[in-house]
PDB file of N, CA and C in Angstrom:
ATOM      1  N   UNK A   1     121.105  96.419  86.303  1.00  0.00           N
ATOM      2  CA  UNK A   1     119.784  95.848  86.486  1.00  0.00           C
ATOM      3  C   UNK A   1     119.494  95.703  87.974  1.00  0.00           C
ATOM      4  N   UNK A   2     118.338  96.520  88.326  1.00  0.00           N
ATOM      5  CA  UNK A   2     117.899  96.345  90.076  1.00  0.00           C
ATOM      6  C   UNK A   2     117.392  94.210  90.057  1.00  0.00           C
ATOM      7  N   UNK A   3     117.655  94.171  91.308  1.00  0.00           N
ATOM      8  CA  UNK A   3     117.279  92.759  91.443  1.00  0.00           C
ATOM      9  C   UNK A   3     116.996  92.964  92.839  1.00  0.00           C
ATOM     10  N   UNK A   4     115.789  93.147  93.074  1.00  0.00           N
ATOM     11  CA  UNK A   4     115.164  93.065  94.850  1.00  0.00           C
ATOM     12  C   UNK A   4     114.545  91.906  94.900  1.00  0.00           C
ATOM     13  N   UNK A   5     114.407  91.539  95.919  1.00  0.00           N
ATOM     14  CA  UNK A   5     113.226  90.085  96.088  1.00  0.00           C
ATOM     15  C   UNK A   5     112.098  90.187  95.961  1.00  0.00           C
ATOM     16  N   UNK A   6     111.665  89.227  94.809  1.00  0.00           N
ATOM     17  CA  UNK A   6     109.871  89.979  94.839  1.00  0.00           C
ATOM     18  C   UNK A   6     109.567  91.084  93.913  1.00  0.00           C
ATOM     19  N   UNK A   7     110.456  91.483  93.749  1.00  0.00           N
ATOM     20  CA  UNK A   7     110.004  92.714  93.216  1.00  0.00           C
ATOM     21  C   UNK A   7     110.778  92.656  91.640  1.00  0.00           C
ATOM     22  N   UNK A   8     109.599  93.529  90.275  1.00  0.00           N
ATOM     23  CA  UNK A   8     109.966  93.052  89.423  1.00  0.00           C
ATOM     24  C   UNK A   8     110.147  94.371  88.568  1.00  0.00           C
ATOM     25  N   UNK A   9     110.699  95.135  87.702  1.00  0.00           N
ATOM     26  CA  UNK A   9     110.492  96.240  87.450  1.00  0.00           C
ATOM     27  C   UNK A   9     110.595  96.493  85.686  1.00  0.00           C
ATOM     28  N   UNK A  10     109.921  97.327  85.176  1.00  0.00           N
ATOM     29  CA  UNK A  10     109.778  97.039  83.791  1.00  0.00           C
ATOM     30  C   UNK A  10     111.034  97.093  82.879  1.00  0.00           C
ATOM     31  N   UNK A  11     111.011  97.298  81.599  1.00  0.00           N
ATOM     32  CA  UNK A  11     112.265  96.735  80.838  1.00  0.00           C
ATOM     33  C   UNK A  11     113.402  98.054  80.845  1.00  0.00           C
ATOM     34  N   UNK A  12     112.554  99.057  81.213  1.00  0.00           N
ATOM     35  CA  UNK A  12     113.955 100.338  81.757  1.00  0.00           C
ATOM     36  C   UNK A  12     114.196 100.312  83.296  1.00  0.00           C
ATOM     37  N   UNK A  13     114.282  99.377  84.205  1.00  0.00           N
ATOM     38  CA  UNK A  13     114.269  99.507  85.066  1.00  0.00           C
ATOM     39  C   UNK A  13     113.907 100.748  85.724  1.00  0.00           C
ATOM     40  N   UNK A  14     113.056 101.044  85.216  1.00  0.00           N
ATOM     41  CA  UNK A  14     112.824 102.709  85.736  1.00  0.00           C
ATOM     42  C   UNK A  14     111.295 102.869  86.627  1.00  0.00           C
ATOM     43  N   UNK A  15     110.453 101.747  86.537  1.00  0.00           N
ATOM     44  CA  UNK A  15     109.052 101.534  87.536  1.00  0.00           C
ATOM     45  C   UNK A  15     108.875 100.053  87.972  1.00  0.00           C
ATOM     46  N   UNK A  16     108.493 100.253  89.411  1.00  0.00           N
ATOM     47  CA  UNK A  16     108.213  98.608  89.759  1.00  0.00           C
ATOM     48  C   UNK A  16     106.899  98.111  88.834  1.00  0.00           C
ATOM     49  N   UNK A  17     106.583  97.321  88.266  1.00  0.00           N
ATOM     50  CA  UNK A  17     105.266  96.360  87.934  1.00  0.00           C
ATOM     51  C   UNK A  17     104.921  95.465  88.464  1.00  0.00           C
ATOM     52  N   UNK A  18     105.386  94.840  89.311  1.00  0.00           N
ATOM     53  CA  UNK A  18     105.236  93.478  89.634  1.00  0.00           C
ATOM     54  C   UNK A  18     105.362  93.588  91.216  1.00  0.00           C
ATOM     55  N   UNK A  19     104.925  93.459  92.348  1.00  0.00           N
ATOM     56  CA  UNK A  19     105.259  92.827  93.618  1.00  0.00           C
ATOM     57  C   UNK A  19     104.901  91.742  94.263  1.00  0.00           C
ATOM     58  N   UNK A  20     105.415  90.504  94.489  1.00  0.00           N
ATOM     59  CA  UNK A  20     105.109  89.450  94.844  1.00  0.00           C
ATOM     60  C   UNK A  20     105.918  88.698  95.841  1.00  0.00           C
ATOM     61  N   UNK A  21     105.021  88.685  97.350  1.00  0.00           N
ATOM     62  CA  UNK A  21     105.865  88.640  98.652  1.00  0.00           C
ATOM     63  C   UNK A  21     105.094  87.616  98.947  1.00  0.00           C
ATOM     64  N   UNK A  22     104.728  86.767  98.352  1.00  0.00           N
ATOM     65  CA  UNK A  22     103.320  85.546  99.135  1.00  0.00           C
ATOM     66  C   UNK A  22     104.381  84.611 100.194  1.00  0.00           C
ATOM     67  N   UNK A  23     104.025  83.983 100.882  1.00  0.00           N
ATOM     68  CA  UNK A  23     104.199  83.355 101.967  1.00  0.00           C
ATOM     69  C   UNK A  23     105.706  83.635 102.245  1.00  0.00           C
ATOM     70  N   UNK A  24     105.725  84.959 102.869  1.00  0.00           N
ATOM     71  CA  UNK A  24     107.283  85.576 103.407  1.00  0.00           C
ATOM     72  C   UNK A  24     107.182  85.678 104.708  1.00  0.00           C
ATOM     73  N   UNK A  25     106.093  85.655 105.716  1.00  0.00           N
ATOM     74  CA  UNK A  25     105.981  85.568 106.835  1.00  0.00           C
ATOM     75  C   UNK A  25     106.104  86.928 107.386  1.00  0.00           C
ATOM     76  N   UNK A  26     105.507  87.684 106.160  1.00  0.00           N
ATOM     77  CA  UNK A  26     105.116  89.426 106.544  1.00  0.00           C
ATOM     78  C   UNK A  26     104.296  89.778 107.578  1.00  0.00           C
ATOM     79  N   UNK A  27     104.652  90.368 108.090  1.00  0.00           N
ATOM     80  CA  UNK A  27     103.412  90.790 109.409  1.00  0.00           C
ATOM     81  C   UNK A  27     103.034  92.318 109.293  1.00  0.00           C
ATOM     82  N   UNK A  28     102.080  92.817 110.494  1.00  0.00           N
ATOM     83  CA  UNK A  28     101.770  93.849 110.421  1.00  0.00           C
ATOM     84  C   UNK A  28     100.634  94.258 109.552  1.00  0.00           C
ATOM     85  N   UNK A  29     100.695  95.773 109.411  1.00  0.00           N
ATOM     86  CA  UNK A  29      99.363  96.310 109.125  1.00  0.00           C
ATOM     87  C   UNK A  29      99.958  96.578 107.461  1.00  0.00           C
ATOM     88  N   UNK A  30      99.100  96.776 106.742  1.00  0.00           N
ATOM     89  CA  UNK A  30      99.235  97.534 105.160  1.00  0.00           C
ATOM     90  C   UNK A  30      99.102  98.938 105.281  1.00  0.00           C
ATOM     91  N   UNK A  31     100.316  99.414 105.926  1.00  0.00           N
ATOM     92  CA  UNK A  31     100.439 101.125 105.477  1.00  0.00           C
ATOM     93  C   UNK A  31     101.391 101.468 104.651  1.00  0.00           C
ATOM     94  N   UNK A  32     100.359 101.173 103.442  1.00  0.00           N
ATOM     95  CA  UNK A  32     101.533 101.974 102.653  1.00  0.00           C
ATOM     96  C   UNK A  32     100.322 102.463 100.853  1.00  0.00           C
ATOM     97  N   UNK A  33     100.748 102.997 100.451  1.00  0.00           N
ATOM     98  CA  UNK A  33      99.439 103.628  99.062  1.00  0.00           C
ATOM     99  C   UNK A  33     100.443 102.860  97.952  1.00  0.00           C
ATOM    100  N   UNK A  34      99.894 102.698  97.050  1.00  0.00           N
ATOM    101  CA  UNK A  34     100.137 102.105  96.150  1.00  0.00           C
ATOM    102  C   UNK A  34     100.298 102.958  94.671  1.00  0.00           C
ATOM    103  N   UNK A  35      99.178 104.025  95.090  1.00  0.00           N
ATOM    104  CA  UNK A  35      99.273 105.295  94.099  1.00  0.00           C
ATOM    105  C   UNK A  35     100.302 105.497  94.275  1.00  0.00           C
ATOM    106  N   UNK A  36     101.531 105.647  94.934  1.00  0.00           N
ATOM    107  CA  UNK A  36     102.988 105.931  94.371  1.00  0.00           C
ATOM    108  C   UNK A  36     103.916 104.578  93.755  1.00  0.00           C
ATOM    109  N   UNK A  37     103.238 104.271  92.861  1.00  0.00           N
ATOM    110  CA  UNK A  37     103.600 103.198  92.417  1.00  0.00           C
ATOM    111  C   UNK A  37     102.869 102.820  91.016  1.00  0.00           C
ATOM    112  N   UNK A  38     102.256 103.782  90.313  1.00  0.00           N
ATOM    113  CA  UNK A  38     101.664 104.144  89.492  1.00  0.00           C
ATOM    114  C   UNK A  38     101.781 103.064  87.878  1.00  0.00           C
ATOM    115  N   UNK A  39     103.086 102.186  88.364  1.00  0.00           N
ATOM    116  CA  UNK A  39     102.774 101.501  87.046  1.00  0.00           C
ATOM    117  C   UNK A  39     102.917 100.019  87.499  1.00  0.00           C
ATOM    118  N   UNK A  40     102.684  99.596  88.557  1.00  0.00           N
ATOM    119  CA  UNK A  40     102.285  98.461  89.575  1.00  0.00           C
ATOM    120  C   UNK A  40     100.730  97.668  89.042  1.00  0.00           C
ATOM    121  N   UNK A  41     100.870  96.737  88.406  1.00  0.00           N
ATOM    122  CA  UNK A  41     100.111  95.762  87.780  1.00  0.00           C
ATOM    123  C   UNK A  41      99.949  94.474  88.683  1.00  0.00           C
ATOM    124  N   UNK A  42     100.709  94.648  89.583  1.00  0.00           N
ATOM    125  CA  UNK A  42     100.243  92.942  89.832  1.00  0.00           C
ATOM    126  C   UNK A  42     100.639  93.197  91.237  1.00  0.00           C
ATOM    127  N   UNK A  43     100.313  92.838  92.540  1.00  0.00           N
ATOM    128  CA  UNK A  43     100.670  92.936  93.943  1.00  0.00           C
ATOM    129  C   UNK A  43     100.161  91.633  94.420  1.00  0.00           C
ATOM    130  N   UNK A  44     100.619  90.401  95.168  1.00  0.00           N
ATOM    131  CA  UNK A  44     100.461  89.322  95.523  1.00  0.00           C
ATOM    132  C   UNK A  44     101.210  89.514  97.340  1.00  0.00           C
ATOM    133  N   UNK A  45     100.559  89.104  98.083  1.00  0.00           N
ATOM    134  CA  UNK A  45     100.856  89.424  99.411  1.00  0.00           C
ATOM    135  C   UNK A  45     100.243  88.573 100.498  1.00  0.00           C
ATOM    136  N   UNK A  46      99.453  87.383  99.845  1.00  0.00           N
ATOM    137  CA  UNK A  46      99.203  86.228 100.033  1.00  0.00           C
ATOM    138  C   UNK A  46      99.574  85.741 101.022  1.00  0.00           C
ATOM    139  N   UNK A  47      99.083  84.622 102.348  1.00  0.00           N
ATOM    140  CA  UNK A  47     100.190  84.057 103.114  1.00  0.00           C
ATOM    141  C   UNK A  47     101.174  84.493 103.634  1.00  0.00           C
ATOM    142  N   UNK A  48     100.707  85.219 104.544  1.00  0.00           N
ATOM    143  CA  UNK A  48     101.507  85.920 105.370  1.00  0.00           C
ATOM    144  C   UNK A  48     100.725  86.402 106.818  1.00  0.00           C
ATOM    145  N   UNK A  49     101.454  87.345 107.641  1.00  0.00           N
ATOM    146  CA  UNK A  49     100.500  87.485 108.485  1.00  0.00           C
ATOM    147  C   UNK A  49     100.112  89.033 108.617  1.00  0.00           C
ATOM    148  N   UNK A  50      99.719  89.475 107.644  1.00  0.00           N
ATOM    149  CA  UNK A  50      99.298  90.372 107.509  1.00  0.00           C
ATOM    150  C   UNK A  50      98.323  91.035 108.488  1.00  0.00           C
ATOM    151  N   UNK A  51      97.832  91.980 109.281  1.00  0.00           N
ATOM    152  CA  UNK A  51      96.200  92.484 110.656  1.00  0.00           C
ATOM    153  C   UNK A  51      95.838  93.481 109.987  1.00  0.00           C
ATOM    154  N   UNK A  52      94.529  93.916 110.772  1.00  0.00           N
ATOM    155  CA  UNK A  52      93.794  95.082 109.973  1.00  0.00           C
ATOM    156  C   UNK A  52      93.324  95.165 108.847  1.00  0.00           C
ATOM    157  N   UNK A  53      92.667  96.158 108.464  1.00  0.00           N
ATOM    158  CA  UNK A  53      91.778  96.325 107.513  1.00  0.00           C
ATOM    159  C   UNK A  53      92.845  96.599 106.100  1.00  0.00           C
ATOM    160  N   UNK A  54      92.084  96.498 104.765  1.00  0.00           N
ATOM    161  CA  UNK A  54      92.992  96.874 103.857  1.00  0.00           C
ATOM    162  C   UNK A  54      92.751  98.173 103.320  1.00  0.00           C
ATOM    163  N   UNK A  55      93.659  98.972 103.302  1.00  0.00           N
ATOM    164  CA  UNK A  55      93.128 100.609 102.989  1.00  0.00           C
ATOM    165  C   UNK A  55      93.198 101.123 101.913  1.00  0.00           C
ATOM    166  N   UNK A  56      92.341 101.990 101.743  1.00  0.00           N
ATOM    167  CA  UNK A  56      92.029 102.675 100.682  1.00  0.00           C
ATOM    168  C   UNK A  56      92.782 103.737 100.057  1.00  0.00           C
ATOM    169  N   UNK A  57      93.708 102.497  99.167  1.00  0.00           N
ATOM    170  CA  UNK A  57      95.023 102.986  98.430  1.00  0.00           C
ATOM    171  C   UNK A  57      94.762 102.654  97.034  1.00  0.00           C
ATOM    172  N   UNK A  58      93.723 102.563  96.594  1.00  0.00           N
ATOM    173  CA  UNK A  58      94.065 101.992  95.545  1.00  0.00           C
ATOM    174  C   UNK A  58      93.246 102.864  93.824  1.00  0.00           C
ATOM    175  N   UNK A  59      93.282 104.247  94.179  1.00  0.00           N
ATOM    176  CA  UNK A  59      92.401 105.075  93.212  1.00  0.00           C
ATOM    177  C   UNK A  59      93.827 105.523  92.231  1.00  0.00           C
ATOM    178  N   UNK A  60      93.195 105.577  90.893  1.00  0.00           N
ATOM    179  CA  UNK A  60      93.856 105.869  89.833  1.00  0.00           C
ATOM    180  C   UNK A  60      95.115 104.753  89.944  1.00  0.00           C
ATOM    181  N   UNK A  61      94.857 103.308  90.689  1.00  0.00           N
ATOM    182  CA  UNK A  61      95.639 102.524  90.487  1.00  0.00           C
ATOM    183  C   UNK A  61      95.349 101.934  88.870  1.00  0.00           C
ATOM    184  N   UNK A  62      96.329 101.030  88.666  1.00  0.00           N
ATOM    185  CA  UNK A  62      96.689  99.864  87.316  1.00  0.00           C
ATOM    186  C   UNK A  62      96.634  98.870  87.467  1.00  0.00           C
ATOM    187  N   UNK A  63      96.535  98.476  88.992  1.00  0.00           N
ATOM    188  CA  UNK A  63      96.192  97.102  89.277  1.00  0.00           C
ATOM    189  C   UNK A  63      95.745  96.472  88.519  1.00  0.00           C
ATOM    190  N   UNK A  64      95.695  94.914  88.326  1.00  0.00           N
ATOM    191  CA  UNK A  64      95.119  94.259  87.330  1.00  0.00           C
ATOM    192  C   UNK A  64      95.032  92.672  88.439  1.00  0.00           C
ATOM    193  N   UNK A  65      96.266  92.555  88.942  1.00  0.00           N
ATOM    194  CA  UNK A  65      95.666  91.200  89.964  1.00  0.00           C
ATOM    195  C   UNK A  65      96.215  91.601  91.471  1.00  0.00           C
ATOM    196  N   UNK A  66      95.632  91.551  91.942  1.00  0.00           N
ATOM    197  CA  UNK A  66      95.683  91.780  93.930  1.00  0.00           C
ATOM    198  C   UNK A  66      94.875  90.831  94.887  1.00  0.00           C
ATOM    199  N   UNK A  67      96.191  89.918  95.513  1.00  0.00           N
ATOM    200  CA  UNK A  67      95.722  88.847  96.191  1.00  0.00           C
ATOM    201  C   UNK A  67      96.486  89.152  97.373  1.00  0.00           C
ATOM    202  N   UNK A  68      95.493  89.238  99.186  1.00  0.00           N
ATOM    203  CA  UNK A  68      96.188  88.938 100.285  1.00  0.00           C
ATOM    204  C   UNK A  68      95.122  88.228 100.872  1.00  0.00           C
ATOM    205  N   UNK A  69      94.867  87.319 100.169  1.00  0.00           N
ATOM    206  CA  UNK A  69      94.080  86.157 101.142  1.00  0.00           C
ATOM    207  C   UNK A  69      95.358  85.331 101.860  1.00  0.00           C
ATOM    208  N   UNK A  70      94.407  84.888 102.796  1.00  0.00           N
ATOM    209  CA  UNK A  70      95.585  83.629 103.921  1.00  0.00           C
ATOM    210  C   UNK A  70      96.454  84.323 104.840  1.00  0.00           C
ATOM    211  N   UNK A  71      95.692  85.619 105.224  1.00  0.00           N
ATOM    212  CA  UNK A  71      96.105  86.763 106.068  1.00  0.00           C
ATOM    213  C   UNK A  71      95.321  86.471 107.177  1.00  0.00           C
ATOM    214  N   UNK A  72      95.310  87.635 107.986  1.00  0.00           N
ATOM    215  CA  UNK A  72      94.568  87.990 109.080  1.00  0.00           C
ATOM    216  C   UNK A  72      93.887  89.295 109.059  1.00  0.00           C
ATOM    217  N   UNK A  73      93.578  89.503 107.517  1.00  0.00           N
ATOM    218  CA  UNK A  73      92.875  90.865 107.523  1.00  0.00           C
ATOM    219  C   UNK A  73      91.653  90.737 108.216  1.00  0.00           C
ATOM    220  N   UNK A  74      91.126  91.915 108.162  1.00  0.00           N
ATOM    221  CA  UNK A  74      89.778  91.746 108.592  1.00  0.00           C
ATOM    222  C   UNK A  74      88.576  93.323 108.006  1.00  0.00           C
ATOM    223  N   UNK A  75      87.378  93.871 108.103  1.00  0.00           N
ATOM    224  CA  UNK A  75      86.967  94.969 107.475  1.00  0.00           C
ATOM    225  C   UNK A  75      86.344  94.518 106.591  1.00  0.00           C
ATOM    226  N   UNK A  76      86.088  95.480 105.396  1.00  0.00           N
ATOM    227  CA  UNK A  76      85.233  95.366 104.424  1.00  0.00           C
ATOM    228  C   UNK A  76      86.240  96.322 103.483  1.00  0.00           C
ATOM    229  N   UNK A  77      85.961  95.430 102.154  1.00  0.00           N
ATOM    230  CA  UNK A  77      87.140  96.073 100.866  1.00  0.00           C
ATOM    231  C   UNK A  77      86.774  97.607 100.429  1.00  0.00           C
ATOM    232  N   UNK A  78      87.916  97.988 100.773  1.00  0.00           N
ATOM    233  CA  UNK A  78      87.527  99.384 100.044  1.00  0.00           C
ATOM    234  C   UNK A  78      86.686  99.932  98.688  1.00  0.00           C
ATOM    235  N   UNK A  79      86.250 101.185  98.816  1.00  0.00           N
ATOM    236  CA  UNK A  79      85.501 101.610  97.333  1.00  0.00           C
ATOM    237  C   UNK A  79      86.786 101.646  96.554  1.00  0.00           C
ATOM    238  N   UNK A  80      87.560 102.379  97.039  1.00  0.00           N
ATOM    239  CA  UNK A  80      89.030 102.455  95.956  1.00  0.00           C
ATOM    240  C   UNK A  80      88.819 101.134  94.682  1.00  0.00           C
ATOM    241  N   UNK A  81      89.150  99.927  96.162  1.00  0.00           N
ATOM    242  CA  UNK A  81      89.386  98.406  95.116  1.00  0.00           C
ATOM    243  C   UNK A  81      88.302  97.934  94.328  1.00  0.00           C
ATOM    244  N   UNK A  82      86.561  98.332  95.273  1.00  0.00           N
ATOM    245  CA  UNK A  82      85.654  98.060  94.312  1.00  0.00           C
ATOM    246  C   UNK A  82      85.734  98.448  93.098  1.00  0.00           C
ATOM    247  N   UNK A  83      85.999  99.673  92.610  1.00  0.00           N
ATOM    248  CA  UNK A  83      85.686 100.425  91.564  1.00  0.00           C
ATOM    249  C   UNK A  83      87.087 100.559  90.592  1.00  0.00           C
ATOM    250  N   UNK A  84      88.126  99.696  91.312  1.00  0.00           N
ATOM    251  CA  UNK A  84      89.284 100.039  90.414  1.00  0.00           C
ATOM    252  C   UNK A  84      89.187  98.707  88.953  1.00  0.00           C
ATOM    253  N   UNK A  85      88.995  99.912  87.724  1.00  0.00           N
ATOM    254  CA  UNK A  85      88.509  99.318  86.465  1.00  0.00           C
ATOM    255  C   UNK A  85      89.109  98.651  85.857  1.00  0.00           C
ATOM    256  N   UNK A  86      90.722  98.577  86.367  1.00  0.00           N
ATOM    257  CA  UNK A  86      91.396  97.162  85.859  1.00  0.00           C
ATOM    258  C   UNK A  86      91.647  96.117  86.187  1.00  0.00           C
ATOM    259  N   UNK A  87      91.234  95.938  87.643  1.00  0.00           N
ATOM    260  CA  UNK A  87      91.347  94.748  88.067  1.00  0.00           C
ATOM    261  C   UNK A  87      90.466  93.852  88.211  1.00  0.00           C
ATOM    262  N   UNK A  88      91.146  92.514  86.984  1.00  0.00           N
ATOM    263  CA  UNK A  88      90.587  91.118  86.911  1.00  0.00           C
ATOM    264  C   UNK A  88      90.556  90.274  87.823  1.00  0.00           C
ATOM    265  N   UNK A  89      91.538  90.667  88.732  1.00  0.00           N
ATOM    266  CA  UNK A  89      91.171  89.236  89.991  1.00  0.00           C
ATOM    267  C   UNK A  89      92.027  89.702  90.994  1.00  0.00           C
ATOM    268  N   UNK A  90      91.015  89.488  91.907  1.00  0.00           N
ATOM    269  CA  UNK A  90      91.024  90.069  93.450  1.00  0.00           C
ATOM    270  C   UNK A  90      90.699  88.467  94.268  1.00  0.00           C
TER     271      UNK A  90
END
């Protein structure tokens, strides 16, 4: 059984679902896509010190909840996240 911090992965350990890093004292920018991560339901990234804009990673995502408020982002939310049809709470 994988056991990373934060990180939660489904019952074959075989895809992450879950990432949740809220107040870890993360810094930096969000480069990274999420489309390789294809069965990723939940991303929490909250409280931290996150800069920059949030990018437009998030098409043919599964998302369902995505929170990085209490950052230092800044920009305007991507179309990706506008339009991504599963997510209940942003």
């Amino acid at each position: 059984m994988m056991n990373w911090y934060g990180v939660t992965c489904d019952s074959s350990n075989s895809t992450i679902t879950h990432i949740s890093l809220s107040n870890n004292n993360l810094t930096g920018i969000m480069d990274f896509n999420i489309g390789n991560l294809p069965s990723l339901v939940y991303l929490d990234l909250s409280k931290n010190k996150l800069i920059g804009s949030i990018p437009d990673m998030f098409s043919n995502s599964s998302l369902t909840y995505f929170n990085v408020s209490m950052n230092l982002l800044n920009g305007s939310i991507p179309a990706s996240l506008q339009n991504a049809s599963l997510l209940s709470i942003l």
